[in-house]
C-alpha atoms as a PDB file:
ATOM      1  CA  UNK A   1      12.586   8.133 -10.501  1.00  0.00           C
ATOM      2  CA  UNK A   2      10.377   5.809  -8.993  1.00  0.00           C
ATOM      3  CA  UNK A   3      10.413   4.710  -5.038  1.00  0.00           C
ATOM      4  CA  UNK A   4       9.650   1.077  -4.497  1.00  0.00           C
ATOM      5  CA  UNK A   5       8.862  -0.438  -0.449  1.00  0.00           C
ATOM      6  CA  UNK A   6      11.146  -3.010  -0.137  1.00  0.00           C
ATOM      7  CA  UNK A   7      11.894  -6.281   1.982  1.00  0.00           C
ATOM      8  CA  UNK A   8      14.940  -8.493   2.417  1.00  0.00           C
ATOM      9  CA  UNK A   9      14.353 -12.754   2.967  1.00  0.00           C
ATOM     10  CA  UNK A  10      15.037 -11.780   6.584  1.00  0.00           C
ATOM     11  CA  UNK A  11      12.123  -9.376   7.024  1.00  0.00           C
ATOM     12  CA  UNK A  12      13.557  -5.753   7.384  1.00  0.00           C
ATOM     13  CA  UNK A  13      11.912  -2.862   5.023  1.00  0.00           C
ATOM     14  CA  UNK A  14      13.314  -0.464   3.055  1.00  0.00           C
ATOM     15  CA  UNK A  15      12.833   1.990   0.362  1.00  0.00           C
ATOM     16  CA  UNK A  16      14.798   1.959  -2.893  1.00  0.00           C
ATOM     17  CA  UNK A  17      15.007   4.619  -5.679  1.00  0.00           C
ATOM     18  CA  UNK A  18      15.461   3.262  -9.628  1.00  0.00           C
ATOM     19  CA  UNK A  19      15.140   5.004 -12.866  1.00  0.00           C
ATOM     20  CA  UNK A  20      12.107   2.805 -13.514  1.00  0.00           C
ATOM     21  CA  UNK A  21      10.551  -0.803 -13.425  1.00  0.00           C
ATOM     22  CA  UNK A  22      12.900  -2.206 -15.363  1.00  0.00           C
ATOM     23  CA  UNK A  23      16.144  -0.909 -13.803  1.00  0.00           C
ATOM     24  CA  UNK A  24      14.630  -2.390 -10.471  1.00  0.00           C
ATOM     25  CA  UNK A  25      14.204  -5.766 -12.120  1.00  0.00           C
ATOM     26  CA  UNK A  26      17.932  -5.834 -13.454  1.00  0.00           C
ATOM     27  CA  UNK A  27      19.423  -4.633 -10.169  1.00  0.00           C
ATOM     28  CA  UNK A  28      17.238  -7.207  -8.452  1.00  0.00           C
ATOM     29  CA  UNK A  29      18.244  -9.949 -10.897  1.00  0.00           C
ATOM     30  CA  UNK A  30      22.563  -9.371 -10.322  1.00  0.00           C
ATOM     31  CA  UNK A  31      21.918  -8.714  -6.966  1.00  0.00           C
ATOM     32  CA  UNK A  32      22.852  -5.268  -6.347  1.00  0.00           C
ATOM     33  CA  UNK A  33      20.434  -4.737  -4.314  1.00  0.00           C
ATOM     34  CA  UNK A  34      21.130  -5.090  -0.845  1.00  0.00           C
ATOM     35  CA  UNK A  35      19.322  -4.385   2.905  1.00  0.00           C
ATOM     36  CA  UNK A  36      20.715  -1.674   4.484  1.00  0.00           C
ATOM     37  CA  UNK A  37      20.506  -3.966   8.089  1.00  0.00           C
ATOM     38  CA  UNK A  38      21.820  -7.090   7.371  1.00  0.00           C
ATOM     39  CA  UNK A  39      23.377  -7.383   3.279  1.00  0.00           C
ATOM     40  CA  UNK A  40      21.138  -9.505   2.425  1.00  0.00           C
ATOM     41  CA  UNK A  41      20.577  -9.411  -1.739  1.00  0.00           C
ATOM     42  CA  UNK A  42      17.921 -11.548  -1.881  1.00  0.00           C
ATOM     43  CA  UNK A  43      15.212  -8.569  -1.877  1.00  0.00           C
ATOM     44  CA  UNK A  44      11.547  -8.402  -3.158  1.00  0.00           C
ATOM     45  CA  UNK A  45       9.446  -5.001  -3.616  1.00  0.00           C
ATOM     46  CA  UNK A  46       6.370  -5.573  -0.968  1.00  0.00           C
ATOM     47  CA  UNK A  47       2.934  -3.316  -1.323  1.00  0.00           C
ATOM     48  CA  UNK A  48       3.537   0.249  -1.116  1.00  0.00           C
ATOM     49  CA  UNK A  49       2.076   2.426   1.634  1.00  0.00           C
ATOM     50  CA  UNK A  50      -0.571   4.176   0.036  1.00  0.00           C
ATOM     51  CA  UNK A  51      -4.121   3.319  -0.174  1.00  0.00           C
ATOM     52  CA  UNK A  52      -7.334   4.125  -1.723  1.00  0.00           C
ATOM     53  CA  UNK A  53     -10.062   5.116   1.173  1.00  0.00           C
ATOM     54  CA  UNK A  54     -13.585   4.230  -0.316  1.00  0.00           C
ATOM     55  CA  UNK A  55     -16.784   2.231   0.740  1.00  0.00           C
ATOM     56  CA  UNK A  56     -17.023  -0.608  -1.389  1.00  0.00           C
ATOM     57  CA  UNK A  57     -18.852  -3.711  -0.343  1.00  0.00           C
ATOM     58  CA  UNK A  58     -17.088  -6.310   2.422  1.00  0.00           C
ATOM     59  CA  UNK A  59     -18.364  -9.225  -0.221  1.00  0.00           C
ATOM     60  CA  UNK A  60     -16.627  -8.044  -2.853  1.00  0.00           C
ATOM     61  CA  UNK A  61     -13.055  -8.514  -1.095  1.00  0.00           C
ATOM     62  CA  UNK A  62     -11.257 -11.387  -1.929  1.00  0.00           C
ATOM     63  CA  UNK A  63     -11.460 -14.608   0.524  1.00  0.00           C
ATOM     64  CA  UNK A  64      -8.558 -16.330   2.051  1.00  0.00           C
ATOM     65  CA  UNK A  65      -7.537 -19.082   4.259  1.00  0.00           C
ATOM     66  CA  UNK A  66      -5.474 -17.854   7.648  1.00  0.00           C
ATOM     67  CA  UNK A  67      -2.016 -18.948   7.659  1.00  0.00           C
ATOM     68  CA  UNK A  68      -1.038 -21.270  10.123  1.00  0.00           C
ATOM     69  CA  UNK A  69       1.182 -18.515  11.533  1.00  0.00           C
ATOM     70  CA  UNK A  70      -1.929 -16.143  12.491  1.00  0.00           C
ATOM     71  CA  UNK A  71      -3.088 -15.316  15.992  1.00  0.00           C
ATOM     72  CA  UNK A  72      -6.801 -16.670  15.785  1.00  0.00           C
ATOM     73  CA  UNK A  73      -7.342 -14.373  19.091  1.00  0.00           C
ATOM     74  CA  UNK A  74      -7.135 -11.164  16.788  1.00  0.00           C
ATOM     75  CA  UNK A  75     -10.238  -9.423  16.145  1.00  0.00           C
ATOM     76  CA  UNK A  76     -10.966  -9.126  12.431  1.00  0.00           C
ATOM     77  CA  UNK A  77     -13.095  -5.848  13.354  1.00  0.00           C
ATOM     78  CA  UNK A  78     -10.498  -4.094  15.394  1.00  0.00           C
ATOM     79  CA  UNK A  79      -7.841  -5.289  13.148  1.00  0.00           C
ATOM     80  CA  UNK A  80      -9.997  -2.931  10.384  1.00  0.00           C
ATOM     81  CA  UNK A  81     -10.562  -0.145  12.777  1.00  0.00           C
ATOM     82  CA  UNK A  82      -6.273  -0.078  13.772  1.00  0.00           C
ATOM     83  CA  UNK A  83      -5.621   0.008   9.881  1.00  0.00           C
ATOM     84  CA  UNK A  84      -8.339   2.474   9.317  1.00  0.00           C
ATOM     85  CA  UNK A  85      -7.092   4.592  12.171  1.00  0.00           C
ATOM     86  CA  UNK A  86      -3.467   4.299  11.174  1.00  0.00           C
ATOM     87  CA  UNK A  87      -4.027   5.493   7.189  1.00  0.00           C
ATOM     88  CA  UNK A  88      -6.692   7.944   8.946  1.00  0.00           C
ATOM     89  CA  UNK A  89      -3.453   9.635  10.517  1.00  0.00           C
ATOM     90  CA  UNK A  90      -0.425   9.330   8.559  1.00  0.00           C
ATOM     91  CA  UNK A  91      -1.669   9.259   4.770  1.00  0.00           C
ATOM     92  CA  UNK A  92      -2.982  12.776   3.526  1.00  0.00           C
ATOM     93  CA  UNK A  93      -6.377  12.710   2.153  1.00  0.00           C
ATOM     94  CA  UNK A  94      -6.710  13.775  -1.758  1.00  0.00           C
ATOM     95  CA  UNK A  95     -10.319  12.838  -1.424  1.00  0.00           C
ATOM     96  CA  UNK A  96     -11.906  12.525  -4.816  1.00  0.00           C
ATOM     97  CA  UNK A  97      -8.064  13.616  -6.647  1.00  0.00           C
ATOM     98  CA  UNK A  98      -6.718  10.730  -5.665  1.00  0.00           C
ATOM     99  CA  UNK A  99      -6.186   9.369  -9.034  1.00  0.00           C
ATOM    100  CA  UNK A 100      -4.595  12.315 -10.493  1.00  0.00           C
ATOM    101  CA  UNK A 101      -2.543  12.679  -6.956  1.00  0.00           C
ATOM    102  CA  UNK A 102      -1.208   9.474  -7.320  1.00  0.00           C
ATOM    103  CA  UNK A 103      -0.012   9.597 -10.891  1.00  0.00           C
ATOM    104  CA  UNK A 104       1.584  12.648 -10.494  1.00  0.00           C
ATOM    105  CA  UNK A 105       3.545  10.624  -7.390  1.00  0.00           C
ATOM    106  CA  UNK A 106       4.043   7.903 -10.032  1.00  0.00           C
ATOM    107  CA  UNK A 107       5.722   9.563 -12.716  1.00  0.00           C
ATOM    108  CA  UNK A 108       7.603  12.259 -10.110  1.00  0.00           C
ATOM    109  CA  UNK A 109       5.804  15.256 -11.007  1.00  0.00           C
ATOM    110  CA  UNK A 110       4.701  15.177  -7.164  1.00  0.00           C
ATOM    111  CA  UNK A 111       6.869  14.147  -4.208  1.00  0.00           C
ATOM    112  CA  UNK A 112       6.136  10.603  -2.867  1.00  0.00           C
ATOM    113  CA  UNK A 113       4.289  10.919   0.096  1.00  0.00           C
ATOM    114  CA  UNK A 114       1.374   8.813   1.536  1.00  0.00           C
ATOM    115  CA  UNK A 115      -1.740   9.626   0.261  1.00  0.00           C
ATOM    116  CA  UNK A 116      -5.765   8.246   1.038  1.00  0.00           C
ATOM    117  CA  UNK A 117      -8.815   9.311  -1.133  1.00  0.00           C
ATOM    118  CA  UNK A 118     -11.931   7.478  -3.295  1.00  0.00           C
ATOM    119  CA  UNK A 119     -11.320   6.992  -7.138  1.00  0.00           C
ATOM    120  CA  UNK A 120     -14.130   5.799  -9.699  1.00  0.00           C
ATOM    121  CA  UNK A 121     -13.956   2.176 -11.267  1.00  0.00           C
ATOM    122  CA  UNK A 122     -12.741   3.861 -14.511  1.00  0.00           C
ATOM    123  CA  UNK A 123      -9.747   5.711 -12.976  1.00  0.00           C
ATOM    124  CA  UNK A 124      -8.705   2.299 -10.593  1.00  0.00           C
ATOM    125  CA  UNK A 125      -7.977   0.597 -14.297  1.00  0.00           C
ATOM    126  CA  UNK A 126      -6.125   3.768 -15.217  1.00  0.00           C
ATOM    127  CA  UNK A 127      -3.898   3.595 -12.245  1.00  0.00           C
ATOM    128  CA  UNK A 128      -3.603  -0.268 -12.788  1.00  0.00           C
ATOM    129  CA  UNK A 129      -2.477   0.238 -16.723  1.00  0.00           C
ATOM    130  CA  UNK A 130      -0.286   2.608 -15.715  1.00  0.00           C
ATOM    131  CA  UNK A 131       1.872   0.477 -13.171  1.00  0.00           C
ATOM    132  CA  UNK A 132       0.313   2.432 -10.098  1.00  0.00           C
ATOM    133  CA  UNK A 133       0.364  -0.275  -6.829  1.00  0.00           C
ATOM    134  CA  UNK A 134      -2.557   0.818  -4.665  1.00  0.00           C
ATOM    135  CA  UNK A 135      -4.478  -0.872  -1.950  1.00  0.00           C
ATOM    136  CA  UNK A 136      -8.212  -0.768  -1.855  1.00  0.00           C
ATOM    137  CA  UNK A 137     -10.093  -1.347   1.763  1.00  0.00           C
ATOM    138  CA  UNK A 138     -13.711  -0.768   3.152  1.00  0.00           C
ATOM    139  CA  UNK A 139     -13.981   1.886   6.074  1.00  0.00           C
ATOM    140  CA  UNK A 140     -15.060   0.335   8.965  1.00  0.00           C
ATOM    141  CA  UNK A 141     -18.379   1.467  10.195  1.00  0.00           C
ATOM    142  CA  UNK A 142     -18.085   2.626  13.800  1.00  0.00           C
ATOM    143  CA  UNK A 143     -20.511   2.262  16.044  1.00  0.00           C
ATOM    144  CA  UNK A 144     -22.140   5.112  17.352  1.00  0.00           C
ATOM    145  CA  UNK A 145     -22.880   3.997  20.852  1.00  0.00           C
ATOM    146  CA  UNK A 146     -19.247   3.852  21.268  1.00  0.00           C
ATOM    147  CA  UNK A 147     -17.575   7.130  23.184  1.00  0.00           C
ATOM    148  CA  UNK A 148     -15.159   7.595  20.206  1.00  0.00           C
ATOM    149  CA  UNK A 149     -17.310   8.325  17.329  1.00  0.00           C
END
């Protein structure tokens, strides 16, 4: 079994169980999929809620235009620090397992459950070959003058 984060055309979340990829993809493609809130079939699978912890350089992020819908008011820098703070909190960290940890999630051996850690370059492509969705973000740096740190 497999646990996919999923999101209806009217923006509510849920998570839905299938046998595997491809029994998602044919539920998804007659519709028998539906959100629990509203009915709605029309239903995508959205980025899961685990993430990979590491320290990897800002530069080698990806770029990208705002949307026109974005608050320009927000604060790139304590955007980072809320996410940082959030996985910080409510994803367990597998430190350097993370890798193993999350293919054992993956293939049910392990129950799903949030998880945060660092994984080489090597393992990253493992997880990739092997269908695992992770998300991959700098730490912020804090600053030390600051009554927090």
């Amino acid at each position: 079994m497999i646990a996919y984060d999923l999101q209806c055309q009217n923006g509510h979340t849920f998570e839905g169980w299938f046998e595997d990829a491809k029994a998602f993809k044919k539920q998804q493609k007659t519709n028998l999929i539906a959100c629990p809130v509203c009915d709605d079939t029309h239903v995508t699978r959205i980025p899961s809620t685990f993430a990979i912890k590491g320290t990897p350089s800002a530069q080698n992020l990806p770029t990208r235009q705002p949307a026109a819908c974005e608050d320009p008011q927000v604060d790139p820098k304590l955007m980072a620090r809320a996410i940082s703070e959030f996985v910080e909190k409510n994803f367990d960290n597998v430190g350097p397992d993370f890798a193993s940890e999350a293919l054992k999630i993956h293939y049910g051996v392990k129950e799903p459950r949030n998880i945060r850690g660092v994984s080489t370059l090597q393992e990253e492509e493992t997880l990739r070959k092997e269908g695992v969705e992770f998300i991959k973000f700098p730490v912020p740096v804090r600053d030390p003058s600051s009554s927090d740190a």
